[in-house]
Protein backbone atom coordinates (compact mmCIF):
# COMPACT_ATOMS: atom_id res chain seq x y z
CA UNK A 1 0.00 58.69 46.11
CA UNK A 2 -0.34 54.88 47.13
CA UNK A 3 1.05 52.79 50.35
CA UNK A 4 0.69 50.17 52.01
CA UNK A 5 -0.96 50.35 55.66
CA UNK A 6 -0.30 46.65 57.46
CA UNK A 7 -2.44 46.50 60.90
CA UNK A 8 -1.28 43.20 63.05
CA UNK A 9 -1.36 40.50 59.93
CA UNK A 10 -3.29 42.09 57.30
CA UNK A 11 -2.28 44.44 55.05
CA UNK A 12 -4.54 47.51 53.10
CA UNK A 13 -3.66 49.32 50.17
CA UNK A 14 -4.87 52.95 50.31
CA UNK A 15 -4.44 56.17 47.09
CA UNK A 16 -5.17 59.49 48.16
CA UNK A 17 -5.52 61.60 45.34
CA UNK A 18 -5.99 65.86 45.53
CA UNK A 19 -9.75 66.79 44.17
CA UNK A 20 -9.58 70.88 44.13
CA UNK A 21 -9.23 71.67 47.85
CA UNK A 22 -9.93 68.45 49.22
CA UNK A 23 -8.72 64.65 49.05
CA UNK A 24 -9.97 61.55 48.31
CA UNK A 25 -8.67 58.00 50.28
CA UNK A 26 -9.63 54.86 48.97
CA UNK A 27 -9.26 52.43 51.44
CA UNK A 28 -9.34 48.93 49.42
CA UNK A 29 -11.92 49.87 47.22
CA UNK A 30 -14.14 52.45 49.90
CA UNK A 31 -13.94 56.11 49.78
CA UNK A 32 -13.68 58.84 51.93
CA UNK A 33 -13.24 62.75 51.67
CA UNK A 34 -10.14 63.53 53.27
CA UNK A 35 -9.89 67.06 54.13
CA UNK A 36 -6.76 68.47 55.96
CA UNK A 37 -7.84 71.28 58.73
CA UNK A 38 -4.30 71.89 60.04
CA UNK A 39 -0.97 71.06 59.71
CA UNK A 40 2.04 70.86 61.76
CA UNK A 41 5.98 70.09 61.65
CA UNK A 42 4.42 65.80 62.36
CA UNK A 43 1.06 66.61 63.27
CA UNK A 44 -2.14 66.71 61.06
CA UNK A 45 -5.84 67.70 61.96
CA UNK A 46 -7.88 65.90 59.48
CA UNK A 47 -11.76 65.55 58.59
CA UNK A 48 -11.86 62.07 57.37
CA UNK A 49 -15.13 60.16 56.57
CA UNK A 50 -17.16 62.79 58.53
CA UNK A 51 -14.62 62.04 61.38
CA UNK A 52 -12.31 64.31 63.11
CA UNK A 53 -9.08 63.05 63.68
CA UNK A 54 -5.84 64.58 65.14
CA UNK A 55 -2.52 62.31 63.13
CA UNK A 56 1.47 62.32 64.44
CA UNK A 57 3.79 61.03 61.88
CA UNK A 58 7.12 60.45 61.11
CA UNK A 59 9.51 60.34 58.01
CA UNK A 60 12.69 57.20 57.90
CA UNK A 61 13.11 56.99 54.12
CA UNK A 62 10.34 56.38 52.21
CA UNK A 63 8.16 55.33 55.02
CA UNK A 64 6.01 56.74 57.03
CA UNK A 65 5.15 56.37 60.66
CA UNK A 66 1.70 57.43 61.50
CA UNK A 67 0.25 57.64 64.90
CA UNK A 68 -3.59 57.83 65.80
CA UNK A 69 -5.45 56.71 68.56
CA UNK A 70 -2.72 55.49 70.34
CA UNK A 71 -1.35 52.88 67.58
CA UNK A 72 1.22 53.61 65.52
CA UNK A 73 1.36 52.22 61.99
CA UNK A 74 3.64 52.07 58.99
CA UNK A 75 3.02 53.71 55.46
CA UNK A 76 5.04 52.27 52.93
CA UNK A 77 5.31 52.28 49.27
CA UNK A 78 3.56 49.57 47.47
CA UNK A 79 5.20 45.83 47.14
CA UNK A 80 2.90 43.45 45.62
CA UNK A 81 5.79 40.54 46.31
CA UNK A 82 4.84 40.87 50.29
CA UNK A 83 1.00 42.02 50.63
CA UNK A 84 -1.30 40.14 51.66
CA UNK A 85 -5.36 40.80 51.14
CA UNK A 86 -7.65 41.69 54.10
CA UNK A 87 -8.86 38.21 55.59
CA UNK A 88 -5.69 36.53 54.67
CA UNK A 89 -4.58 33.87 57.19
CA UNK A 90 -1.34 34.97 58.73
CA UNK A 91 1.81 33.17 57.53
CA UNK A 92 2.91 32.18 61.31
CA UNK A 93 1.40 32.13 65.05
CA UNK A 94 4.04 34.76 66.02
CA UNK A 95 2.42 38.49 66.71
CA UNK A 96 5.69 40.56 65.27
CA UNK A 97 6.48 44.43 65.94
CA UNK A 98 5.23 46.87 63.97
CA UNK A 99 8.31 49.15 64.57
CA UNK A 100 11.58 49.94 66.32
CA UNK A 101 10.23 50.60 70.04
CA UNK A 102 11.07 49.26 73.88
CA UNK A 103 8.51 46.99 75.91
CA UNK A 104 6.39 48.90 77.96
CA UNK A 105 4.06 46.69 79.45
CA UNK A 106 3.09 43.15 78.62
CA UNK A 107 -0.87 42.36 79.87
CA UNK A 108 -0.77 38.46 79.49
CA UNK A 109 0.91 35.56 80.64
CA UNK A 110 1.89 32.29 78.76
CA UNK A 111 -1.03 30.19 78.59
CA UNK A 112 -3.26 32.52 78.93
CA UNK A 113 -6.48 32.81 76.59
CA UNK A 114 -6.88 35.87 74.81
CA UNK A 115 -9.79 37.14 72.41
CA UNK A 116 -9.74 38.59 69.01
CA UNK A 117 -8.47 42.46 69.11
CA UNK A 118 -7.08 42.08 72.98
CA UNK A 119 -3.87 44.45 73.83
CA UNK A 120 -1.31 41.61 74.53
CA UNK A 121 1.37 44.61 74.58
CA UNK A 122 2.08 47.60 75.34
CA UNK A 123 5.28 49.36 72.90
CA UNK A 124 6.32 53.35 72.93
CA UNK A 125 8.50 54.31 69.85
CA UNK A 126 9.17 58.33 69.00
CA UNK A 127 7.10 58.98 72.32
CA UNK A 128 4.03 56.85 71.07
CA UNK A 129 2.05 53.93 72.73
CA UNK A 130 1.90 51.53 70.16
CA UNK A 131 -1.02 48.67 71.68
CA UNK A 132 -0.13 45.15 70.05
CA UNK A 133 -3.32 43.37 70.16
CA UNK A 134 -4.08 39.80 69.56
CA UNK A 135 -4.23 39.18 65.73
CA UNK A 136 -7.06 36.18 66.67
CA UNK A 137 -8.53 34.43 69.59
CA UNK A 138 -6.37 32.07 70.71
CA UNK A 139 -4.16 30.87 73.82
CA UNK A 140 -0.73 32.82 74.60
CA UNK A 141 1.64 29.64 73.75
CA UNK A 142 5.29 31.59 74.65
CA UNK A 143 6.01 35.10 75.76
CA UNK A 144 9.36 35.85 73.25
CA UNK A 145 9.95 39.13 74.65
CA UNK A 146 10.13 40.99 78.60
CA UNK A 147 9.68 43.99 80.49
CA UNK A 148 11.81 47.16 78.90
CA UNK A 149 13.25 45.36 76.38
CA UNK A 150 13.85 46.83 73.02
CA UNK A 151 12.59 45.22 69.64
CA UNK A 152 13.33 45.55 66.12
CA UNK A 153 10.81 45.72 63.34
CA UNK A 154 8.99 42.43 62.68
CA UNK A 155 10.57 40.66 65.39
CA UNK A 156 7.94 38.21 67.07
CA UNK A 157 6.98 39.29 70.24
CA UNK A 158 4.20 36.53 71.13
CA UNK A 159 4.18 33.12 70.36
CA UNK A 160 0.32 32.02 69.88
CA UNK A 161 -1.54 28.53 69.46
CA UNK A 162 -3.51 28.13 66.47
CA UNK A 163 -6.52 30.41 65.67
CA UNK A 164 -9.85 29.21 67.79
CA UNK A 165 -12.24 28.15 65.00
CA UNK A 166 -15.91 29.31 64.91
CA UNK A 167 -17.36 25.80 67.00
CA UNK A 168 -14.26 25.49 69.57
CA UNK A 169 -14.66 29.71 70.31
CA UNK A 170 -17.00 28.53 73.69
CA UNK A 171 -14.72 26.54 74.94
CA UNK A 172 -11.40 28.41 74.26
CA UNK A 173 -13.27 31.46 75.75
């Protein structure tokens, strides 16, 4: 099986193919033993990489929601037309939705400077916290969404100034 897993801006390619009684996940390029210890109507107890990890996930077509960790993410079928490659610079300075959900919390303010991996937002879809975190370090340039509001797939959420380059990273933070 192959999909597509897209986290903020960049998006992975990942095959999970059956070896006897166990799996195997290649994560763009690296491999890990995937082993399934139990499984429930959208719940999975896995042993992945030496790591063990409880999943929730959810069916709408031929995607697949999957929540761990408190972020949920979408598994879709391959489409070279729209991937981009790990390290890719994002196409626009919006932070979109990954999914369907309502506003739950938003932690910044416009104009305010944020760092690399920060929860901007806080989403809940299907009962799940989804954290939106900031895709680069930057400065918060437009809120585009509020409080309890609900938001469509891909629909930008944050509006951010350009990404902070290597030299200017002490003085934007």
């Amino acid at each position: 099986m192959r999909y597509r897993f897209q986290s903020n801006h960049t998006i992975y390619d990942i095959s999970i193919e059956r070896q006897g009684d166990v799996y195997q996940a290649t994560v763009d390029g690296q491999t890990f033993d995937l082993e399934i210890l139990d499984a429930q109507p959208g719940q999975l107890d896995l042993m992945f990489g030496g790591r063990s990890l409880t999943l929730y996930w959810a069916n709408d077509g031929d995607r697949k929601w999957v929540s761990m960790d408190g972020c949920a993410h979408l598994l879709e079928k391959p489409d070279t037309q729209r991937a981009t490659r790990p390290g890719d610079q994002p196409n626009s300075n919006e932070v979109r939705s990954p999914m369907p959900a309502q506003v739950q919390e938003i932690r910044v303010s416009n104009g305010e400077i944020v760092k690399k991996g920060q929860i901007i937002l806080l989403l809940e879809a299907m009962k799940m916290e989804i954290r939106v975190q900031a895709p680069y370090s930057g400065r918060i340039k437009q809120l585009l969404v509020g409080m309890g509001e609900t938001v469509n797939r891909d629909q930008p959420l944050v509006e951010m100034d350009e990404p902070a380059k290597e030299h200017d990273a002490g003085q934007i933070l």
